[in-house]
Every structure is written in structure tokens, then in C-alpha cells.
PDB file of N, CA and C in Angstrom:
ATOM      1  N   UNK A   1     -70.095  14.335   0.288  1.00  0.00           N
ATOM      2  CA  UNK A   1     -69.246  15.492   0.047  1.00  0.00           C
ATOM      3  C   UNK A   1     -69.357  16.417   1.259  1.00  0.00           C
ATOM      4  N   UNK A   2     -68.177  17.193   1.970  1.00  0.00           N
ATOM      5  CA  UNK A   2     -68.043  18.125   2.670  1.00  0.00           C
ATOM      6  C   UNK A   2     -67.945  19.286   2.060  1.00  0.00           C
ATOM      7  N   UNK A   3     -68.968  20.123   2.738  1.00  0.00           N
ATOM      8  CA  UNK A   3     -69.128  21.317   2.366  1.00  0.00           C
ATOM      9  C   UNK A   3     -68.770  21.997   3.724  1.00  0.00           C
ATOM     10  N   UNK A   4     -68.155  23.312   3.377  1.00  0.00           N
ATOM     11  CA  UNK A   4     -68.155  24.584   4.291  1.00  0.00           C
ATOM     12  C   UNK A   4     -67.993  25.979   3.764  1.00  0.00           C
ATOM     13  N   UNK A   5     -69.271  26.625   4.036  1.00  0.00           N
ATOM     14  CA  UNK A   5     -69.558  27.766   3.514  1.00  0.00           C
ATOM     15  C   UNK A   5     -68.746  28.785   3.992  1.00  0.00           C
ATOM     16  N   UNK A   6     -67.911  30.165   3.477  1.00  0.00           N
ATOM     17  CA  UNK A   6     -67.178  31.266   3.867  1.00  0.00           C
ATOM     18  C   UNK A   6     -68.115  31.819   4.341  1.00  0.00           C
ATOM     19  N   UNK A   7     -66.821  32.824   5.499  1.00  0.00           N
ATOM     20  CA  UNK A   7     -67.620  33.775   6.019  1.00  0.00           C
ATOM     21  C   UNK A   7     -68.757  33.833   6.614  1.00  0.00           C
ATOM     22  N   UNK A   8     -69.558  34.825   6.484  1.00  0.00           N
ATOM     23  CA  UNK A   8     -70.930  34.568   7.148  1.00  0.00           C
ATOM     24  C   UNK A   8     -72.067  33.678   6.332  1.00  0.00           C
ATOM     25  N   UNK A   9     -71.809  33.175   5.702  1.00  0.00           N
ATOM     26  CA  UNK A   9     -72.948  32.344   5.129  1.00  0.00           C
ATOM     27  C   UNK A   9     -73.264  30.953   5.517  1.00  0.00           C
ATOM     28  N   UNK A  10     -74.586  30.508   5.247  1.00  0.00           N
ATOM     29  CA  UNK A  10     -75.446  28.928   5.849  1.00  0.00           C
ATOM     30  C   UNK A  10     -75.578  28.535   4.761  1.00  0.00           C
ATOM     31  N   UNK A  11     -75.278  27.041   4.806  1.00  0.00           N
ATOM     32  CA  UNK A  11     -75.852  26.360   3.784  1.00  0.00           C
ATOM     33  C   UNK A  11     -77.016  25.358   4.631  1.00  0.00           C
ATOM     34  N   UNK A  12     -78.383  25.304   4.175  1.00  0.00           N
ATOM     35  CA  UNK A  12     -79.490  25.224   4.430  1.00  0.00           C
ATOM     36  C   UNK A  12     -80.362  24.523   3.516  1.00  0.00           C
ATOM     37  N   UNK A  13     -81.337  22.557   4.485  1.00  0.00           N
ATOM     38  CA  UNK A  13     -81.735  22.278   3.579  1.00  0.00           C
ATOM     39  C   UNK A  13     -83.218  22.856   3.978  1.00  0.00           C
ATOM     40  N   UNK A  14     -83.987  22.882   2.950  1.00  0.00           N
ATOM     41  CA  UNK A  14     -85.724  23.023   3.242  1.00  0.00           C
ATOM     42  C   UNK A  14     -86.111  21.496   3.590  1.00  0.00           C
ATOM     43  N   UNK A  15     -87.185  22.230   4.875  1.00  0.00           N
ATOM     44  CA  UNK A  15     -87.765  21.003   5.461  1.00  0.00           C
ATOM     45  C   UNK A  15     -89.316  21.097   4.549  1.00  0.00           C
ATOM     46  N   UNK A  16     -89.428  20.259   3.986  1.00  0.00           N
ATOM     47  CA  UNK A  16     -90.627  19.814   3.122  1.00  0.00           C
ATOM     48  C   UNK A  16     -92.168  20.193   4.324  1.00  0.00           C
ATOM     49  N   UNK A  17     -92.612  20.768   3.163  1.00  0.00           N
ATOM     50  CA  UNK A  17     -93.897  21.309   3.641  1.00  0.00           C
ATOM     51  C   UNK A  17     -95.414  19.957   4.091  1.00  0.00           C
ATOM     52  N   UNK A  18     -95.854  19.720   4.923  1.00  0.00           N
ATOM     53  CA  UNK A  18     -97.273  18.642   4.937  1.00  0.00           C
ATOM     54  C   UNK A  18     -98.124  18.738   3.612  1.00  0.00           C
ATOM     55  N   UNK A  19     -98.201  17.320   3.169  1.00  0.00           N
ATOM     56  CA  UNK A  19     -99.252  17.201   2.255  1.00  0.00           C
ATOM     57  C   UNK A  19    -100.930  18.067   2.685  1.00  0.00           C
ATOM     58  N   UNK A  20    -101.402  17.816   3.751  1.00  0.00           N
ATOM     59  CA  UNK A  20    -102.638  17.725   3.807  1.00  0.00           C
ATOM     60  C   UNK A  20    -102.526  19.243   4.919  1.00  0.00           C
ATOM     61  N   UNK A  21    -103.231  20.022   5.038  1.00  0.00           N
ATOM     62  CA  UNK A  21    -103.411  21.646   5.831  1.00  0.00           C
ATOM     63  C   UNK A  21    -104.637  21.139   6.875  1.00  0.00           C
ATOM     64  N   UNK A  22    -104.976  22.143   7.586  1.00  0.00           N
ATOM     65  CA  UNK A  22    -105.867  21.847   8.638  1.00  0.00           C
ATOM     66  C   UNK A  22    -106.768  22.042   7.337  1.00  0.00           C
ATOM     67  N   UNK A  23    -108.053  20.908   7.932  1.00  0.00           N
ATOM     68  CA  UNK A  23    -109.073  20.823   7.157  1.00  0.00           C
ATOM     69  C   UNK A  23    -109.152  19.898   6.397  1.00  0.00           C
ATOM     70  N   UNK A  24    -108.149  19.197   5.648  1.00  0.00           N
ATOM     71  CA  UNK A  24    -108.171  17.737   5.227  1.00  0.00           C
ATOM     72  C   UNK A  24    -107.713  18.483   4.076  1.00  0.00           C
ATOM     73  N   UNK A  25    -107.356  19.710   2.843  1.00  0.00           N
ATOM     74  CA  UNK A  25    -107.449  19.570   1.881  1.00  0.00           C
ATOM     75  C   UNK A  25    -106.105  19.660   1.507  1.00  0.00           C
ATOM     76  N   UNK A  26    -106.257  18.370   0.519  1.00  0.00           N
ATOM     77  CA  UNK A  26    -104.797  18.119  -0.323  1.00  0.00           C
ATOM     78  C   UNK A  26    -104.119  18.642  -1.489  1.00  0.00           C
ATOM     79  N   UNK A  27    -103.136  19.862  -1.050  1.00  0.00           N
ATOM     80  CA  UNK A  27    -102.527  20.587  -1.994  1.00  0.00           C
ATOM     81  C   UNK A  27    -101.515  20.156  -3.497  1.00  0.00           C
ATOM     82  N   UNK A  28    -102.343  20.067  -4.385  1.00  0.00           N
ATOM     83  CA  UNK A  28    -101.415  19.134  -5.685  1.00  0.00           C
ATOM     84  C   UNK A  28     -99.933  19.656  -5.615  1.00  0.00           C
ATOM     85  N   UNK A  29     -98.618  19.177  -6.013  1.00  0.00           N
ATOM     86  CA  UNK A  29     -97.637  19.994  -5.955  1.00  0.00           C
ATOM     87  C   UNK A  29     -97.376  20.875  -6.836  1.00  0.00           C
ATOM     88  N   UNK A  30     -97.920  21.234  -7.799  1.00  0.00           N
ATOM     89  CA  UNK A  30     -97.926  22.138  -8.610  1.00  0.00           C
ATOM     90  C   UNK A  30     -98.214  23.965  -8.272  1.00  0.00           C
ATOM     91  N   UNK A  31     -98.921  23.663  -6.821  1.00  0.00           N
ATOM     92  CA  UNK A  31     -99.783  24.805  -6.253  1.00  0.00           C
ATOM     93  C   UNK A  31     -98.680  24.996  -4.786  1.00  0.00           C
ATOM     94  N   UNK A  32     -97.768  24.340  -4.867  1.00  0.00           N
ATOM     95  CA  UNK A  32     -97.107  24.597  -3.718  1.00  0.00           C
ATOM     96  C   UNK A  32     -96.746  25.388  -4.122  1.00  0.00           C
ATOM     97  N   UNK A  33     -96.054  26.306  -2.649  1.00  0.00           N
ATOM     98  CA  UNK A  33     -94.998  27.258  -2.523  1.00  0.00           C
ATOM     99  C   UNK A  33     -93.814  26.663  -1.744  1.00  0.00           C
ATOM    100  N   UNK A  34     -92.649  27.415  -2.333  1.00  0.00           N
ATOM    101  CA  UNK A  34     -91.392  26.291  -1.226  1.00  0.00           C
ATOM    102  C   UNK A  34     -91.182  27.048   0.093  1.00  0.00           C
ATOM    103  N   UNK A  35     -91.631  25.929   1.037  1.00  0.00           N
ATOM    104  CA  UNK A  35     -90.927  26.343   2.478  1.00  0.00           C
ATOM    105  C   UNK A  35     -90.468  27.639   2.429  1.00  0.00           C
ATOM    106  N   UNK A  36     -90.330  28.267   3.291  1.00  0.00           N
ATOM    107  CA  UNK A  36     -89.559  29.057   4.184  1.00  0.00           C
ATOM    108  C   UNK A  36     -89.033  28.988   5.300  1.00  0.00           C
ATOM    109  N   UNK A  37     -88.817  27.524   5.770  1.00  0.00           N
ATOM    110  CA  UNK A  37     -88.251  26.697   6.776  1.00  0.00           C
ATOM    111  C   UNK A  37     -87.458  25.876   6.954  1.00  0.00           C
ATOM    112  N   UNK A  38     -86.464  25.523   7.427  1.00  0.00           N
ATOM    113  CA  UNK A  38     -85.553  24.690   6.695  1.00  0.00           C
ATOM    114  C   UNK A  38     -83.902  24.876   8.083  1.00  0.00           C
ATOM    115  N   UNK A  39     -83.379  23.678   8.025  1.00  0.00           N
ATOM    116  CA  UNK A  39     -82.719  23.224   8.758  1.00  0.00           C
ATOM    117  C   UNK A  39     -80.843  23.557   8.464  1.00  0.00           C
ATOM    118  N   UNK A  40     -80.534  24.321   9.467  1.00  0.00           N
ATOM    119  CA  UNK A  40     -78.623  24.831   9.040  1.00  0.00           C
ATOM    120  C   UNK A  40     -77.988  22.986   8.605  1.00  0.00           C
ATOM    121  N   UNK A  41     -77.279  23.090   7.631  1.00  0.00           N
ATOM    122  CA  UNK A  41     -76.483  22.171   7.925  1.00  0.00           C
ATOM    123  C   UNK A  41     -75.258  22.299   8.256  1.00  0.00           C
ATOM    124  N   UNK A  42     -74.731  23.226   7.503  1.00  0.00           N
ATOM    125  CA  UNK A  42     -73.427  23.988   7.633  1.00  0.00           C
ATOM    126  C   UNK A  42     -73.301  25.690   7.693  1.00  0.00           C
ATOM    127  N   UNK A  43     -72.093  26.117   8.365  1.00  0.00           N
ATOM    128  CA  UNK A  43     -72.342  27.718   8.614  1.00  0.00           C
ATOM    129  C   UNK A  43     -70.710  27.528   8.395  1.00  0.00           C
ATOM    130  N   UNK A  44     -70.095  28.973   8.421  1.00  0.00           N
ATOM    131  CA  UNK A  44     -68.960  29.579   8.033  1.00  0.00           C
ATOM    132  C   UNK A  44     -68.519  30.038   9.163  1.00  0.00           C
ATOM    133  N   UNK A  45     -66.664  30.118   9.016  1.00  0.00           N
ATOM    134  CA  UNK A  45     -66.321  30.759  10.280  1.00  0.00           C
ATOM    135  C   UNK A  45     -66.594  32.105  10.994  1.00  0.00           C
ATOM    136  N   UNK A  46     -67.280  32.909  10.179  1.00  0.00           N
ATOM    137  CA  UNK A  46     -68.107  34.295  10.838  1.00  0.00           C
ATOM    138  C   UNK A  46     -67.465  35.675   9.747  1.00  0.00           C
ATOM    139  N   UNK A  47     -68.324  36.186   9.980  1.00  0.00           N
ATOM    140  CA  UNK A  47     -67.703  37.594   9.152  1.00  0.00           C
ATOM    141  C   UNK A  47     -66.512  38.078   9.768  1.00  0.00           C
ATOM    142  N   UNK A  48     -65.620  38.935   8.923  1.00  0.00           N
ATOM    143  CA  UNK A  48     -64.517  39.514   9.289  1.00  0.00           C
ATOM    144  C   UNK A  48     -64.909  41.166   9.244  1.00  0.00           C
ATOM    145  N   UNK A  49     -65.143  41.953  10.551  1.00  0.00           N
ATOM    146  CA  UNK A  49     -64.644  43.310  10.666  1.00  0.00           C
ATOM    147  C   UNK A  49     -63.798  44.021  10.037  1.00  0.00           C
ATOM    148  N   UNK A  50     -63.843  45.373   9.855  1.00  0.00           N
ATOM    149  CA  UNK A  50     -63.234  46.360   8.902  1.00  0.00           C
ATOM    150  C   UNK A  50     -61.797  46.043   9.974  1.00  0.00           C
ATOM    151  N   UNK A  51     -61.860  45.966  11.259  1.00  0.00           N
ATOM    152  CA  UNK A  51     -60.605  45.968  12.147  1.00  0.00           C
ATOM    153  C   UNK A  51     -59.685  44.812  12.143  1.00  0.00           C
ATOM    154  N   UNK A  52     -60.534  43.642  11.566  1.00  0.00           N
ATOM    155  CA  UNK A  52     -59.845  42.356  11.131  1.00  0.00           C
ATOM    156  C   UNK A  52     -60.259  41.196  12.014  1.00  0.00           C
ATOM    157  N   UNK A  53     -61.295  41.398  12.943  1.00  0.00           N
ATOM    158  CA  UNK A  53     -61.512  40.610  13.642  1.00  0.00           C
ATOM    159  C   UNK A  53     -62.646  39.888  13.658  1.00  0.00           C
ATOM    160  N   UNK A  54     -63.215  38.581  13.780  1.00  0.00           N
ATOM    161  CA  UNK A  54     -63.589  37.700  13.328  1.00  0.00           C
ATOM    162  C   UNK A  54     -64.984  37.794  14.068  1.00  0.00           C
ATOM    163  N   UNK A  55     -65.903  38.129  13.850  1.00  0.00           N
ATOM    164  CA  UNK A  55     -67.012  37.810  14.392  1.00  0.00           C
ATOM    165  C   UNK A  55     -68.138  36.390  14.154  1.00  0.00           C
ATOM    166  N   UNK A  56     -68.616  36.423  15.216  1.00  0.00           N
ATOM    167  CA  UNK A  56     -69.005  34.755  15.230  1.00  0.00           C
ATOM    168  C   UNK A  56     -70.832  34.600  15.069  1.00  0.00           C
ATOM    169  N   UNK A  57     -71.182  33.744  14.022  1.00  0.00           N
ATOM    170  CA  UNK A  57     -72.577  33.327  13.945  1.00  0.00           C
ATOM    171  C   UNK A  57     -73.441  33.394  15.178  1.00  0.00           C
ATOM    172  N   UNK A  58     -74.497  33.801  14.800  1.00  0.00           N
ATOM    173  CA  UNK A  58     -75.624  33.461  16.145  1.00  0.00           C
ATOM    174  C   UNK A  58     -76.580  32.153  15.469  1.00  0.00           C
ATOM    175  N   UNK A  59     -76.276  31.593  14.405  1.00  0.00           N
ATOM    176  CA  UNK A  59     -76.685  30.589  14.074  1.00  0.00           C
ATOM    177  C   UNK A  59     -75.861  29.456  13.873  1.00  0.00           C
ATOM    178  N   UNK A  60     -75.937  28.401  14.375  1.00  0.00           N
ATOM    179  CA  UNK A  60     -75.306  26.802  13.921  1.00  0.00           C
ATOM    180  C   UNK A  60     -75.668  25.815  13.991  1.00  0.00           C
ATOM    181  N   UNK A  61     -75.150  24.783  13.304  1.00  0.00           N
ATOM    182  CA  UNK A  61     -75.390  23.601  12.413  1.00  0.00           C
ATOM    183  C   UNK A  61     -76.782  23.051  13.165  1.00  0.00           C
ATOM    184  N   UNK A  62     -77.495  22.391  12.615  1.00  0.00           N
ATOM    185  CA  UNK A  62     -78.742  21.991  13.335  1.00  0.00           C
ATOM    186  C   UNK A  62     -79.597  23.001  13.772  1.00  0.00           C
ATOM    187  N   UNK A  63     -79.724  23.964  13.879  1.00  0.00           N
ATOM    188  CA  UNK A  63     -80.953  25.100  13.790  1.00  0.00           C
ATOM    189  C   UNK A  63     -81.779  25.235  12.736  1.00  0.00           C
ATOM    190  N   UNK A  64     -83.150  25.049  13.831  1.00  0.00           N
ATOM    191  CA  UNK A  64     -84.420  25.171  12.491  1.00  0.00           C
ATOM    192  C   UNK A  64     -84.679  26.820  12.646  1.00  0.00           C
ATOM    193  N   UNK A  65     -84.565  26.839  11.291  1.00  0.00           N
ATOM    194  CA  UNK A  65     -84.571  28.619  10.901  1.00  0.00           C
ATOM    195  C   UNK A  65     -85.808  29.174  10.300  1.00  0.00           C
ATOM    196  N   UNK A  66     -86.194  30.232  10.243  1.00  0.00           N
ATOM    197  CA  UNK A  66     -86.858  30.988   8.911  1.00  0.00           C
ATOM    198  C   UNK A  66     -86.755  31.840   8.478  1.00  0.00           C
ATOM    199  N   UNK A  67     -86.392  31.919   7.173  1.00  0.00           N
ATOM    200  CA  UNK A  67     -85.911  33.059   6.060  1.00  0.00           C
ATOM    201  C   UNK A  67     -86.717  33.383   5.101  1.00  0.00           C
ATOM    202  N   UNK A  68     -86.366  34.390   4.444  1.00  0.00           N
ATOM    203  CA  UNK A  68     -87.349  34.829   3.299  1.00  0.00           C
ATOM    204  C   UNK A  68     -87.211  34.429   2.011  1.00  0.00           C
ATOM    205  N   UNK A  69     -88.893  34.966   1.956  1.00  0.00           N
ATOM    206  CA  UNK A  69     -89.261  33.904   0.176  1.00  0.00           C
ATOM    207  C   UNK A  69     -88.534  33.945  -0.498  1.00  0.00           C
ATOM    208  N   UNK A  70     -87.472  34.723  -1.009  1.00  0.00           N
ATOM    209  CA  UNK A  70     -86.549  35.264  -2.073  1.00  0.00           C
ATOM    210  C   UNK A  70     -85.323  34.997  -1.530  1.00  0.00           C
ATOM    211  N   UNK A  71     -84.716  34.444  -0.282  1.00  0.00           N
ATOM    212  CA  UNK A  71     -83.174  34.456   0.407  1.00  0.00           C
ATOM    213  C   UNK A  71     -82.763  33.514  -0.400  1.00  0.00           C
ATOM    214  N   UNK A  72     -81.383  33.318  -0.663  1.00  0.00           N
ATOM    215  CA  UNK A  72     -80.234  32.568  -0.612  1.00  0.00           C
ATOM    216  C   UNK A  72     -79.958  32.507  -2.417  1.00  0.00           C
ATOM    217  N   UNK A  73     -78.991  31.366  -2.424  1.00  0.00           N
ATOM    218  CA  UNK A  73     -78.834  30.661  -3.771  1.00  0.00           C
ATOM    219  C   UNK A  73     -78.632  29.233  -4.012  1.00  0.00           C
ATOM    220  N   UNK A  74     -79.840  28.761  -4.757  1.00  0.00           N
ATOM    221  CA  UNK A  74     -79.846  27.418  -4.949  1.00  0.00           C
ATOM    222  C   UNK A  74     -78.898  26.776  -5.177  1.00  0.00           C
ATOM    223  N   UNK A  75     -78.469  25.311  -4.530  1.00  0.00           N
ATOM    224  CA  UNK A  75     -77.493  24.747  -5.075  1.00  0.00           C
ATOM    225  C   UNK A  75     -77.625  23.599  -4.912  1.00  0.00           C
ATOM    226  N   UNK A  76     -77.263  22.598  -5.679  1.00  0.00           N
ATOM    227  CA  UNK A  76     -77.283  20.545  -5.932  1.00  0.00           C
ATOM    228  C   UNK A  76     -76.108  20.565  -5.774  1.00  0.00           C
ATOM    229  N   UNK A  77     -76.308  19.636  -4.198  1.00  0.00           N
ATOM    230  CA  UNK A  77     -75.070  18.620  -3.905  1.00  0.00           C
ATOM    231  C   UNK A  77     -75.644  17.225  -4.079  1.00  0.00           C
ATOM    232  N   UNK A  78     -74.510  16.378  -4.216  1.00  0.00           N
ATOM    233  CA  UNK A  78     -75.222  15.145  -4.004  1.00  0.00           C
ATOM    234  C   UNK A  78     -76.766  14.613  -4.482  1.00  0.00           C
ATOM    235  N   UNK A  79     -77.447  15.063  -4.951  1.00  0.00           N
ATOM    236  CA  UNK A  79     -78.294  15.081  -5.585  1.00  0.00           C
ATOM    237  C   UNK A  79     -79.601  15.411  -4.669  1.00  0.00           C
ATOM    238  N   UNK A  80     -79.164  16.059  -3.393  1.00  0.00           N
ATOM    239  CA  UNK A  80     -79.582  17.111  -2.975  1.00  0.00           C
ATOM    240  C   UNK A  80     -79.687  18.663  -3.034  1.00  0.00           C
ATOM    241  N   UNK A  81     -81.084  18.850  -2.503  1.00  0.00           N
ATOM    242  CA  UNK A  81     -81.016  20.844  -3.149  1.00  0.00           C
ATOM    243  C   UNK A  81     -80.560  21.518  -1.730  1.00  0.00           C
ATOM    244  N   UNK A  82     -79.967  22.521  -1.867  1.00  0.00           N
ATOM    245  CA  UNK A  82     -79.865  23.278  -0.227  1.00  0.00           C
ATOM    246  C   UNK A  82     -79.848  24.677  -1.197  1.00  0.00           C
ATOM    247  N   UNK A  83     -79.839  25.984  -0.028  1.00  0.00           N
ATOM    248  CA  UNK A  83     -79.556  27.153   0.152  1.00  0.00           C
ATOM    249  C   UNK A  83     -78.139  27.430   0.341  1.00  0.00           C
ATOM    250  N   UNK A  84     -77.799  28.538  -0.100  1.00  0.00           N
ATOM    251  CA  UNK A  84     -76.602  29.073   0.669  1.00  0.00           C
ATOM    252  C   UNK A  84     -77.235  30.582   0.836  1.00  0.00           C
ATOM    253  N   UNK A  85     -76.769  31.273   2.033  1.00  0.00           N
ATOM    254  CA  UNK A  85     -77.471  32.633   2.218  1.00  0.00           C
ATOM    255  C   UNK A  85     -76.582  32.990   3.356  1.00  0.00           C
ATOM    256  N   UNK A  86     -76.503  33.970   3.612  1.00  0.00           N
ATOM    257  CA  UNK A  86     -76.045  35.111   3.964  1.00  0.00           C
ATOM    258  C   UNK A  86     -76.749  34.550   5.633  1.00  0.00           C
ATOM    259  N   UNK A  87     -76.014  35.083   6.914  1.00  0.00           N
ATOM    260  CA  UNK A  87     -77.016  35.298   8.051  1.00  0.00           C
ATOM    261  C   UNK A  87     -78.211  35.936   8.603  1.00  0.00           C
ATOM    262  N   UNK A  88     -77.686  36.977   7.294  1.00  0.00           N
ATOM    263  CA  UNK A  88     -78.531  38.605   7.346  1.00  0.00           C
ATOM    264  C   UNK A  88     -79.854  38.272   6.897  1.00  0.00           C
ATOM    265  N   UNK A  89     -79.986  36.915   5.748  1.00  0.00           N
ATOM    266  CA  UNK A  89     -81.262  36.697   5.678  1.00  0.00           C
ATOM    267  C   UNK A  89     -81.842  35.494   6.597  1.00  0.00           C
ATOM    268  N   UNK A  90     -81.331  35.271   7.404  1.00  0.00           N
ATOM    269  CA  UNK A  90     -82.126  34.528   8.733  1.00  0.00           C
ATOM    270  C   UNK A  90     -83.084  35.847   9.277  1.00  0.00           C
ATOM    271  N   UNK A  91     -84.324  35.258   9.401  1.00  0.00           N
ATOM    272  CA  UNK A  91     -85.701  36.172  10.293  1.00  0.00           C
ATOM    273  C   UNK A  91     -85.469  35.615  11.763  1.00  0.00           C
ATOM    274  N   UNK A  92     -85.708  34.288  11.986  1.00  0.00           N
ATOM    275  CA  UNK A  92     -85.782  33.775  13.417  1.00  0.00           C
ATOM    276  C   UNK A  92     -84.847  32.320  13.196  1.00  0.00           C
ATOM    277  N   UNK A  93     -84.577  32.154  14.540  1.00  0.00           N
ATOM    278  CA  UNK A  93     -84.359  30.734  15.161  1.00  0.00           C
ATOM    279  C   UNK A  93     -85.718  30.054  15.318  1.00  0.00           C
ATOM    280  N   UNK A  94     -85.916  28.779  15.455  1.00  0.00           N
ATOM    281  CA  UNK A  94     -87.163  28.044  15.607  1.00  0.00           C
ATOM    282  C   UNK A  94     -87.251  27.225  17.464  1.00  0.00           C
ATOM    283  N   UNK A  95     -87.055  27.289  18.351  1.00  0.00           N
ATOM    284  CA  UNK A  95     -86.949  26.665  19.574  1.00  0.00           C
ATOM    285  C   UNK A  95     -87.932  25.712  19.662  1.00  0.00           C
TER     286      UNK A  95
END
């Protein structure tokens, strides 16, 4: 399925966190927390100005991002999970 998010918003999957942390110890998944990291798949054609004019993402497709614990809204495609969120809750680019 093709997706494309309006406006300023990313749709974003989480990149799965390492089993094992420095130190060897293995976190059950029950005790996880989800990522806050996670990869653009899709972005929107940019917000629209009060003047009508189209401003353009500083984020796209393939950027590893990080956003906050609480950003976006869950959603199942394909029997995949992603984000959709806003740009505003992007913190950083990942280089």
C-alpha cells in the first residue's frame, strides 16, 4: 500500500531497540520502552503559510530521526506499525 502523509506530517517506522545493553544484560520485553528512533518513510508536501505558500520539510524519506516519548499517532499498515507526526515533533536528524 502507498501511503502519503498531508502537509507537514512523517509517517515513521521505529527502528527496534538491541536485545542485550552494554554489560551483557538481557532486557525481557515486557520491561522495554519503545524506541525513540526510528526511520522517515514517507513525508508530506510541506505546510502551507497564512500567505498561501508552500513551505518545504527539512526532513525526508530515509532519515534516521529522534522524537519524543509521547510524539505522533499510531497506525497499522500492512501489518506493520508506523507513526504519523507532525515535523514539529522531530528533535534531531541522525547523520
Amino acid at each position: 500500500m502507498k501511503v502519503r502523509p498531508l502537509h507537514d506530517r512523517l509517517m515513521v517506522e521505529r527502528l527496534e531497540e538491541k536485545e542485550v545493553k552494554k554489560g551483557g544484560i538481557i532486557i525481557p520485553d515486557t520491561a522495554k520502552e519503545k524506541p525513540q528512533e526510528g526511520k522517515v518513510v514517507a513525508v508530506g508536501n510541506g505546510k502551507v503559510s497564512e500567505e498561501g505558500k508552500r513551505i518545504a520539510l527539512d526532513v525526508k524519506a530515509g532519515d534516521k530521526i529522534l522524537f519524543g516519548k509521547y510524539s505522533g499517532s499510531e497506525v497499522k499498515l500492512d501489518d506493520k506499525e508506523y507513526l504519523i507526526m507532525r515535523e514539529e515533533d522531530v528533535l534531531a536528524i541522525l547523520e
